[in-house]
PDB file of N, CA and C in Angstrom:
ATOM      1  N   UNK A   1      19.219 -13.326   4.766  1.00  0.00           N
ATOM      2  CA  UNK A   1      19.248 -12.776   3.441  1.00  0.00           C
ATOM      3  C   UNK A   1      18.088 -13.376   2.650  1.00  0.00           C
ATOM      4  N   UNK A   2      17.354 -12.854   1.514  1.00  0.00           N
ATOM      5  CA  UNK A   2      15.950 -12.995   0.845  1.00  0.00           C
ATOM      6  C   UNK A   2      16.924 -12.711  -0.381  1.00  0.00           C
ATOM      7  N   UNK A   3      17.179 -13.962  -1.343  1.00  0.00           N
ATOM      8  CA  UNK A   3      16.987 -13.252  -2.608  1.00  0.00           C
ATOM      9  C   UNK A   3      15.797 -13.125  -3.224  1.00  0.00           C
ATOM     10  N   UNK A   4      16.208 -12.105  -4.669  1.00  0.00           N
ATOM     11  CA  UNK A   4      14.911 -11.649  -5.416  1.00  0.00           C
ATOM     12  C   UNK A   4      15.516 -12.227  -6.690  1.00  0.00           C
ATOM     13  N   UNK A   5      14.985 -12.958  -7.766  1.00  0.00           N
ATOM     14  CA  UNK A   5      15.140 -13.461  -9.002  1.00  0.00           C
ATOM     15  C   UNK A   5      14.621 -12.257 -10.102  1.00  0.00           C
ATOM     16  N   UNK A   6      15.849 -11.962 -10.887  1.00  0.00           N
ATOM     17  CA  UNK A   6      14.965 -10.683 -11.897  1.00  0.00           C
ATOM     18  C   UNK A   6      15.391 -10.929 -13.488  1.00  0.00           C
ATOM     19  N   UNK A   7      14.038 -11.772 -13.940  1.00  0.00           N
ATOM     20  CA  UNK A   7      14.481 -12.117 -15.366  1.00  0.00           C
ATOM     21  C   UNK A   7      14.541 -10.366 -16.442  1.00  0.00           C
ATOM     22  N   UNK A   8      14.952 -10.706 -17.420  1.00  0.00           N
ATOM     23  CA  UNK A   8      14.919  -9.980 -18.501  1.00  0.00           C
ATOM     24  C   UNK A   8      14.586 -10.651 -19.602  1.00  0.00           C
ATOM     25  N   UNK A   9      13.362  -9.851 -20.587  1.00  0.00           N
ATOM     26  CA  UNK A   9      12.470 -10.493 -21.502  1.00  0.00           C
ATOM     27  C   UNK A   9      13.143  -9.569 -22.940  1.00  0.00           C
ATOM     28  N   UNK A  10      12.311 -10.447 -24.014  1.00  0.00           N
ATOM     29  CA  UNK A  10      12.228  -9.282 -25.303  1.00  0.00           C
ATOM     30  C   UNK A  10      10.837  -9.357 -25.740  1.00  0.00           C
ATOM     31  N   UNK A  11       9.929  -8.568 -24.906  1.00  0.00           N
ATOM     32  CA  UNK A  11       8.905  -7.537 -25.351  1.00  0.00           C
ATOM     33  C   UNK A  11       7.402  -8.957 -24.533  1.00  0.00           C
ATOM     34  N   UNK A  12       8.115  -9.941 -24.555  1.00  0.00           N
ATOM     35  CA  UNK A  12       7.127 -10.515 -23.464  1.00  0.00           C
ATOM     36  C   UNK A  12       7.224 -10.957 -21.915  1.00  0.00           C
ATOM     37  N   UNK A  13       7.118 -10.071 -21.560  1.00  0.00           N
ATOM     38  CA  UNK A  13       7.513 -10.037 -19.926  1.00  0.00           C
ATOM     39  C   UNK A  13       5.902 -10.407 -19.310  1.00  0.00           C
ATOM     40  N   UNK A  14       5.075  -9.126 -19.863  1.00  0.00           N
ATOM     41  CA  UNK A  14       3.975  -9.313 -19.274  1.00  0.00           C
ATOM     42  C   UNK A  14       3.123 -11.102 -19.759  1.00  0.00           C
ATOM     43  N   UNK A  15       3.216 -11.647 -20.882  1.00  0.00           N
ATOM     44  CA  UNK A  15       2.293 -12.931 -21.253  1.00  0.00           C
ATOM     45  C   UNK A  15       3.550 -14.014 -20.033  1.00  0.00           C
ATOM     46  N   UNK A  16       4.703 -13.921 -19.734  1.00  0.00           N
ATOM     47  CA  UNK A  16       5.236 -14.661 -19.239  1.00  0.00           C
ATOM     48  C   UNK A  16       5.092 -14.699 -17.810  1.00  0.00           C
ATOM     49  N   UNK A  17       4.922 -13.704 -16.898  1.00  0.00           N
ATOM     50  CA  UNK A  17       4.198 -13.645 -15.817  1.00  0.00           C
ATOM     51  C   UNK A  17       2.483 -13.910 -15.572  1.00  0.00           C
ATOM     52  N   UNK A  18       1.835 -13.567 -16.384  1.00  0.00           N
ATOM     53  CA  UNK A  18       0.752 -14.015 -16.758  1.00  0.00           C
ATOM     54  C   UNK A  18       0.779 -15.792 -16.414  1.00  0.00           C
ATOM     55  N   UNK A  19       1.926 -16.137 -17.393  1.00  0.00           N
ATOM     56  CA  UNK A  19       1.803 -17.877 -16.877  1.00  0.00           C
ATOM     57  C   UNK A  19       2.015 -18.280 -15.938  1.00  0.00           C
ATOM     58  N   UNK A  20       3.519 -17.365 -15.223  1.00  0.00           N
ATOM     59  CA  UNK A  20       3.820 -17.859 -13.945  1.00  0.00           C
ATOM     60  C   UNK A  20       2.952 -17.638 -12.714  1.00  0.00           C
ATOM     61  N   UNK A  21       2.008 -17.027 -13.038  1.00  0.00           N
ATOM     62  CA  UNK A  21       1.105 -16.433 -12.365  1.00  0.00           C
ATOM     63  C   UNK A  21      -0.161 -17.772 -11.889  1.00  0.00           C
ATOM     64  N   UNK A  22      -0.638 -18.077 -13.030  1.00  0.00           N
ATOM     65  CA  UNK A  22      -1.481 -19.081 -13.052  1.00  0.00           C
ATOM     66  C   UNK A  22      -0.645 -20.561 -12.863  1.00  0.00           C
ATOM     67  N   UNK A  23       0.382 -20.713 -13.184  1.00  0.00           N
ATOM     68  CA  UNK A  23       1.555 -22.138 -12.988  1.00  0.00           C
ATOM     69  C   UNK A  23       1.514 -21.957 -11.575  1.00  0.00           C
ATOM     70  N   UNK A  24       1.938 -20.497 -10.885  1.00  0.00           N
ATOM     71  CA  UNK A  24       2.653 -21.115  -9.488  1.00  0.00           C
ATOM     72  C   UNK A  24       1.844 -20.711  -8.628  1.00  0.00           C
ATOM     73  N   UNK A  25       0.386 -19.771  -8.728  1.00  0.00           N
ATOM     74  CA  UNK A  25      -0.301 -19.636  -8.006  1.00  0.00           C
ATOM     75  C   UNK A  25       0.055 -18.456  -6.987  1.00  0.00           C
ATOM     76  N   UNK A  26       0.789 -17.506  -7.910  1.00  0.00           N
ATOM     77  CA  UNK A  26       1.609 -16.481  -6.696  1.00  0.00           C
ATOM     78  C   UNK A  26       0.446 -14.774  -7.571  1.00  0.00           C
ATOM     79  N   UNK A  27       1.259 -14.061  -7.015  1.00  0.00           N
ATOM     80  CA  UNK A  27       0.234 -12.737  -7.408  1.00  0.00           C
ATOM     81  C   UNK A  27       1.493 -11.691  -7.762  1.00  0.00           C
ATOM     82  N   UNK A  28       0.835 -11.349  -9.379  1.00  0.00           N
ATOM     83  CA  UNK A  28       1.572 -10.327 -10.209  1.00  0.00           C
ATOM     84  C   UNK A  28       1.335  -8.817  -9.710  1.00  0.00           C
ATOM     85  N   UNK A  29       2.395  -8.238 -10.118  1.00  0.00           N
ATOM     86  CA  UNK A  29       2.142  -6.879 -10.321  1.00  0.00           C
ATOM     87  C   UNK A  29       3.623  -6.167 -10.597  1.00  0.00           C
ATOM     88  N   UNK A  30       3.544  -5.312 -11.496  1.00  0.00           N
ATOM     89  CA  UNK A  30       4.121  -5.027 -12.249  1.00  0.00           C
ATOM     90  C   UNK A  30       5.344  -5.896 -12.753  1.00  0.00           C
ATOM     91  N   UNK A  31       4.911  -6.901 -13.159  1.00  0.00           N
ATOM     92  CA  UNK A  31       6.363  -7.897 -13.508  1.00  0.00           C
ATOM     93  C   UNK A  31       7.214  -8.248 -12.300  1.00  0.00           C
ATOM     94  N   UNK A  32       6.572  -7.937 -10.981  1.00  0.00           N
ATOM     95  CA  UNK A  32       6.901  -8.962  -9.548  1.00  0.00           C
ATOM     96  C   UNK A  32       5.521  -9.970  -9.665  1.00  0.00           C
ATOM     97  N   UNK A  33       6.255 -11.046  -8.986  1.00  0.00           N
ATOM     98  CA  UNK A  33       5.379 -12.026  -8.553  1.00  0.00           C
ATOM     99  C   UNK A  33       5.785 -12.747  -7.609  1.00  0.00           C
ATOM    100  N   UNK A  34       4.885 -12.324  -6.343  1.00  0.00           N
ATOM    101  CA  UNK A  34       5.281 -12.966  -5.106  1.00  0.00           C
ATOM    102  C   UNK A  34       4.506 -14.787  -4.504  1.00  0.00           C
ATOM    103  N   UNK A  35       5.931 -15.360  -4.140  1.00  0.00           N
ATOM    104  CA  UNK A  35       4.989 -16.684  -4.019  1.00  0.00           C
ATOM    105  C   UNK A  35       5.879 -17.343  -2.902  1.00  0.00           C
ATOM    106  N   UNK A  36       4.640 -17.187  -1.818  1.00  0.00           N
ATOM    107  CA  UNK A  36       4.970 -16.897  -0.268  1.00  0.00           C
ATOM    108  C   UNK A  36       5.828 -16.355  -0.115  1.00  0.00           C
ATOM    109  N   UNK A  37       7.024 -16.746   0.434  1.00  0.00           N
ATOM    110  CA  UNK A  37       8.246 -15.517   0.783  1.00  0.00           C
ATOM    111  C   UNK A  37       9.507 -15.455  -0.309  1.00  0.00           C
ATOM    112  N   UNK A  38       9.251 -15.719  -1.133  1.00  0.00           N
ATOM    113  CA  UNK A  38       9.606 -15.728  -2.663  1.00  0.00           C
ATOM    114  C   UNK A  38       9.241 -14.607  -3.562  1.00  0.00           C
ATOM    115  N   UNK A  39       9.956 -14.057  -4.098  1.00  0.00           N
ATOM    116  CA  UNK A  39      10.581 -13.251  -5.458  1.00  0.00           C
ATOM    117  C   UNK A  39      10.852 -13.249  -6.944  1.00  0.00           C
ATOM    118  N   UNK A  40       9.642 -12.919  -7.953  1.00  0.00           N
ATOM    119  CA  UNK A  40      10.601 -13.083  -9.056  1.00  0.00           C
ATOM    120  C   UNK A  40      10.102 -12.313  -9.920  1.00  0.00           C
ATOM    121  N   UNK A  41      11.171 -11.388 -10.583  1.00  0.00           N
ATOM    122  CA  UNK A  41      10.993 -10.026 -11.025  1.00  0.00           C
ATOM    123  C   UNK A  41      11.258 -10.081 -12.543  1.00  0.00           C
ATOM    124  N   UNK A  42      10.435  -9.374 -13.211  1.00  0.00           N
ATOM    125  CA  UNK A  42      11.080  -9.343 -14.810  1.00  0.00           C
ATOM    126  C   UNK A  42      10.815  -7.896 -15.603  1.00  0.00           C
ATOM    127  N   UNK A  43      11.408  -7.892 -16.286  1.00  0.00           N
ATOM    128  CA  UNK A  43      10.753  -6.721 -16.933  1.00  0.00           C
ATOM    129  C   UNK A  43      11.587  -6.665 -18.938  1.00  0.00           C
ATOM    130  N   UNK A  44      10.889  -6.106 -19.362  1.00  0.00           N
ATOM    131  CA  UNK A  44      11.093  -6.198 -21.195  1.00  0.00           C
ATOM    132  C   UNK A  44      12.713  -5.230 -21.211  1.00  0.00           C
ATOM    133  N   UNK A  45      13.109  -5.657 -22.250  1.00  0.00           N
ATOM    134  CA  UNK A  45      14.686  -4.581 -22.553  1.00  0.00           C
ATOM    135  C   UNK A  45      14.719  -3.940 -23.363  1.00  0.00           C
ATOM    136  N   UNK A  46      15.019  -3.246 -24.131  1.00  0.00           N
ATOM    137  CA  UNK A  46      14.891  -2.292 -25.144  1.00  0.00           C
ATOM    138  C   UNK A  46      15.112  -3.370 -26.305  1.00  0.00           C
ATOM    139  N   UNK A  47      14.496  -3.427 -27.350  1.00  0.00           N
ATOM    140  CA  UNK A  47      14.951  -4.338 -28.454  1.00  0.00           C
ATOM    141  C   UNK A  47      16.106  -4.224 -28.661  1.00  0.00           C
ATOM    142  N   UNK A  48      16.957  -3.095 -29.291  1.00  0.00           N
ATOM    143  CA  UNK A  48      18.152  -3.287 -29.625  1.00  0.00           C
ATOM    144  C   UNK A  48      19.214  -4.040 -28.375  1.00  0.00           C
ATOM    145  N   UNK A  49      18.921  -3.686 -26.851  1.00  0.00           N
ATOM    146  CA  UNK A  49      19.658  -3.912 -26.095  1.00  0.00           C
ATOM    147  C   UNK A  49      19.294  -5.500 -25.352  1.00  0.00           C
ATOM    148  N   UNK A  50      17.688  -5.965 -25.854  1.00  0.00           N
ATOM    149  CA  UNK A  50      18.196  -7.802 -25.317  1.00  0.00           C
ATOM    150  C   UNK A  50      19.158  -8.544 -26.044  1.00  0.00           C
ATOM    151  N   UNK A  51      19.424  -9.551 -24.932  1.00  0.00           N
ATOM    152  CA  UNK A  51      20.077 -10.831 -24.979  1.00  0.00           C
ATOM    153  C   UNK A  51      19.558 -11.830 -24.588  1.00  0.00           C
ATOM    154  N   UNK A  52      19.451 -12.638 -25.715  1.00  0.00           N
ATOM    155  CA  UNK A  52      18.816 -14.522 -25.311  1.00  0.00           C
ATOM    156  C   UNK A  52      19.355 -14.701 -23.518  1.00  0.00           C
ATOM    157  N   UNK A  53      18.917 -14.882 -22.873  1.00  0.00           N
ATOM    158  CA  UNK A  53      19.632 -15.573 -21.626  1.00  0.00           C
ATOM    159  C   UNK A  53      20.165 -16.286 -22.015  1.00  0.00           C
ATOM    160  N   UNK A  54      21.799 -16.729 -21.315  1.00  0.00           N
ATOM    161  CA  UNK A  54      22.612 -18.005 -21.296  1.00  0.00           C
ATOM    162  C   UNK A  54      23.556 -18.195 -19.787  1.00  0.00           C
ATOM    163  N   UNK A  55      23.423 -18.953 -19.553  1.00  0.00           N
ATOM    164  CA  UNK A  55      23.965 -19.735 -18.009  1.00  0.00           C
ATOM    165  C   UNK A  55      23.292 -19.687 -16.899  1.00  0.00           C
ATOM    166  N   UNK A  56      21.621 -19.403 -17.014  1.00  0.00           N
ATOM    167  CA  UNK A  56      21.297 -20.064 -15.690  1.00  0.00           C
ATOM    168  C   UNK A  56      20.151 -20.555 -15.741  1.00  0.00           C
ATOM    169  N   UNK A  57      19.656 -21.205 -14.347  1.00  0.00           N
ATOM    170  CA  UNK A  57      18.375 -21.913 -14.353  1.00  0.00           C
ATOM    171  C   UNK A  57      17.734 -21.341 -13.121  1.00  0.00           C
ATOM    172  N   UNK A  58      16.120 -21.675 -13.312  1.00  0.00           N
ATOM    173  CA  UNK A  58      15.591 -21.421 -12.251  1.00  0.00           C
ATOM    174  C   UNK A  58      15.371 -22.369 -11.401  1.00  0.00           C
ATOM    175  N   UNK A  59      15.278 -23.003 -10.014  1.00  0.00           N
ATOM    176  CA  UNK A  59      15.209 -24.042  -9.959  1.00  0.00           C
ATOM    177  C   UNK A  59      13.903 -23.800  -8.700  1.00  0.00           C
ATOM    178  N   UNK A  60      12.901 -24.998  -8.781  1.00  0.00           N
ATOM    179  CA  UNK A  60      11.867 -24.960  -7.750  1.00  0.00           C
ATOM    180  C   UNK A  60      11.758 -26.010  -7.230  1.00  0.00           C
ATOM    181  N   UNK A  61      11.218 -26.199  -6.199  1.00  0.00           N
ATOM    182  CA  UNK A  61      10.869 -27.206  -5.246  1.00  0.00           C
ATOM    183  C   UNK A  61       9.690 -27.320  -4.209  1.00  0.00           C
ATOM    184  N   UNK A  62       9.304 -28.453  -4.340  1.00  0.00           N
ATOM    185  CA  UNK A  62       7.842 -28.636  -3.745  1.00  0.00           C
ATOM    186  C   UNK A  62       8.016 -30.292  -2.832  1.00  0.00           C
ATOM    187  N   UNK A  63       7.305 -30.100  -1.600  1.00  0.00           N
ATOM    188  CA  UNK A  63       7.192 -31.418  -0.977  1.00  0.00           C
ATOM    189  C   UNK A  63       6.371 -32.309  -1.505  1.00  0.00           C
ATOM    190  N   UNK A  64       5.219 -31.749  -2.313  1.00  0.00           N
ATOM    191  CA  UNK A  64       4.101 -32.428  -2.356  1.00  0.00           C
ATOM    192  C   UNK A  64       4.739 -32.772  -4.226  1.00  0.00           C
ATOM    193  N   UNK A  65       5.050 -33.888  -4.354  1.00  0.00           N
ATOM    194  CA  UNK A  65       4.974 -34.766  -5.599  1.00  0.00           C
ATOM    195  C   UNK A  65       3.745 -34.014  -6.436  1.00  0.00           C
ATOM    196  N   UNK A  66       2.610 -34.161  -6.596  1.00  0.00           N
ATOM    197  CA  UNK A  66       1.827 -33.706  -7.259  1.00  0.00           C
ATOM    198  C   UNK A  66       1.769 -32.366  -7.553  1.00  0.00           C
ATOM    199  N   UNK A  67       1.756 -31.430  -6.519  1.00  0.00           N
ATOM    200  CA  UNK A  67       2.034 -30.061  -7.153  1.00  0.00           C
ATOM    201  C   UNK A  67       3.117 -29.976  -7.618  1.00  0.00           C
ATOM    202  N   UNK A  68       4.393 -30.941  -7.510  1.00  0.00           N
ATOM    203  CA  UNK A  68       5.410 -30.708  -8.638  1.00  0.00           C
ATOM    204  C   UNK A  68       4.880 -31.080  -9.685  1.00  0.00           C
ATOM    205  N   UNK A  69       4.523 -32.107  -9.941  1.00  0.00           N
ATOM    206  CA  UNK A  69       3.984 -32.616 -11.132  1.00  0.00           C
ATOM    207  C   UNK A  69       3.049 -31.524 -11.952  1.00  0.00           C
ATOM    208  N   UNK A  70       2.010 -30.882 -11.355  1.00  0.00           N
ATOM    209  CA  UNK A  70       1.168 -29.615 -11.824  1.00  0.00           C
ATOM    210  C   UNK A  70       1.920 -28.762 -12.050  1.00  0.00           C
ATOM    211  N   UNK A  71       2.661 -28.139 -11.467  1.00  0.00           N
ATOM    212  CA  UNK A  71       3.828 -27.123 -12.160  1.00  0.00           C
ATOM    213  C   UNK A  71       4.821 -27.556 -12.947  1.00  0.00           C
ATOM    214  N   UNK A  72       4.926 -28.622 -13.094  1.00  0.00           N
ATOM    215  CA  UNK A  72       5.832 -28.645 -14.397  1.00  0.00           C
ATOM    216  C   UNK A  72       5.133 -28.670 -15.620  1.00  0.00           C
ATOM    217  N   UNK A  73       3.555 -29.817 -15.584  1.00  0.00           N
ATOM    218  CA  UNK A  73       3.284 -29.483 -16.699  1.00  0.00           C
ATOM    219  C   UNK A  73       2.200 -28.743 -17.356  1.00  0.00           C
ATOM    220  N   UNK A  74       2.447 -27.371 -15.901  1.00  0.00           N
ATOM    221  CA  UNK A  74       1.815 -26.277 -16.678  1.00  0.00           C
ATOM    222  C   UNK A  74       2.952 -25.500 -17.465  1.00  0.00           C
ATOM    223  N   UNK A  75       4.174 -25.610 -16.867  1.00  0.00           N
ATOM    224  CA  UNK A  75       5.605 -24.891 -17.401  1.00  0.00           C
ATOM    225  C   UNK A  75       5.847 -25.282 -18.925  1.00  0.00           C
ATOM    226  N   UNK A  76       5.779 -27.065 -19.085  1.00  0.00           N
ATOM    227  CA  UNK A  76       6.123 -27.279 -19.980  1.00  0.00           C
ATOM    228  C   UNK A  76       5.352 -27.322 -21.268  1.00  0.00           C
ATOM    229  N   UNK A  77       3.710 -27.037 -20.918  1.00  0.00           N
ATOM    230  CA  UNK A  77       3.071 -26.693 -21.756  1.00  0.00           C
ATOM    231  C   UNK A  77       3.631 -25.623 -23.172  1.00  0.00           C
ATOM    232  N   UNK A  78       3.828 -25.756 -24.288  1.00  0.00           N
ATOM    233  CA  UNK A  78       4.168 -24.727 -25.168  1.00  0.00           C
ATOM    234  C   UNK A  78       5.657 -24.858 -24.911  1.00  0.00           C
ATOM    235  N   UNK A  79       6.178 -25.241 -24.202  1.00  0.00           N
ATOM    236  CA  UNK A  79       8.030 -24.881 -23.340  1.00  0.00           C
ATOM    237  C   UNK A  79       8.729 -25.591 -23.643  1.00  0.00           C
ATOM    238  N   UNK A  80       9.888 -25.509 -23.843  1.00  0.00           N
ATOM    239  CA  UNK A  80      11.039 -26.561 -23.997  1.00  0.00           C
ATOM    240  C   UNK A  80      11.439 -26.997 -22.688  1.00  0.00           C
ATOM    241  N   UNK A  81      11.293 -28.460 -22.598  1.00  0.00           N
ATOM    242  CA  UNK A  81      11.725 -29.064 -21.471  1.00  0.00           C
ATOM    243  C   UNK A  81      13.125 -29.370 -21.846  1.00  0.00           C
ATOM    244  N   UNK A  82      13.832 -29.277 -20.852  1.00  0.00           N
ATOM    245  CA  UNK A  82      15.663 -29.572 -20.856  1.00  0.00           C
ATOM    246  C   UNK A  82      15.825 -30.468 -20.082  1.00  0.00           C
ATOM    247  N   UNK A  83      14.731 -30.508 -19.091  1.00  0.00           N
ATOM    248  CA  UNK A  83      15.497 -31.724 -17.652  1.00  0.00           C
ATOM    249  C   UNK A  83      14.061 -32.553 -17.226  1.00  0.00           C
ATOM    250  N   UNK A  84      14.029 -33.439 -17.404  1.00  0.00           N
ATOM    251  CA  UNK A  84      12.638 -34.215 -16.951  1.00  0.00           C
ATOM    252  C   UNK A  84      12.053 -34.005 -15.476  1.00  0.00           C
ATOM    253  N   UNK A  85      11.517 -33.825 -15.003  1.00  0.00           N
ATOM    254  CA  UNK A  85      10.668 -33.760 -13.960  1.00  0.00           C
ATOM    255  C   UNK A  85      11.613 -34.961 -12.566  1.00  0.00           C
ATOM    256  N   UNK A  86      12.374 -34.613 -11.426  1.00  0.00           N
ATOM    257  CA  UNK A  86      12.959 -35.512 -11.032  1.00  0.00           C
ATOM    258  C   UNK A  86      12.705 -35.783  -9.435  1.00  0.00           C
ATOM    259  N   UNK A  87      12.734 -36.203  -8.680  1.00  0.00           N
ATOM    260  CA  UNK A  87      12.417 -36.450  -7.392  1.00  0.00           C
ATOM    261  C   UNK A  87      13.366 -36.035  -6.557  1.00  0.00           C
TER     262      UNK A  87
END
């Protein structure tokens, strides 16, 4: 089984893939962004019909210490950090 991750935005889908784009080093197109055999999909909601997200996280993982370290603080650039960077 492959899951696929599919956020929902309000009206910035495209500047937010844009980051994840350059953060994780994967390749956009149309609000997919594939990064290696990884999935993660978004797309904008009708104004009247978003909702703030509430109850989940994304979670990533890297062997290499340093590219964790580079992706987090390209993430947390501008971002609210909730959980410190952990080993």
């Amino acid at each position: 089984m492959k899951l696929s991750t599919h956020l929902v935005f309000d009206g910035r889908c495209e500047a937010a893939f844009k980051l994840y784009e350059r953060c994780l080093g994967g390749k956009a197109l149309h609000a997919t962004l594939i990064i290696g055999n990884n999935t993660l999909m978004g797309v904008d909601a009708l104004p009247e019909k978003y909702e703030r997200p509430k109850g989940f996280h994304v979670l990533l993982g890297t062997e290499d210490p340093g590219e964790a370290e580079r992706i987090y603080q390209a993430l947390a650039e501008n971002g609210t950090v909730q959980m410190p960077l952990q080993a």
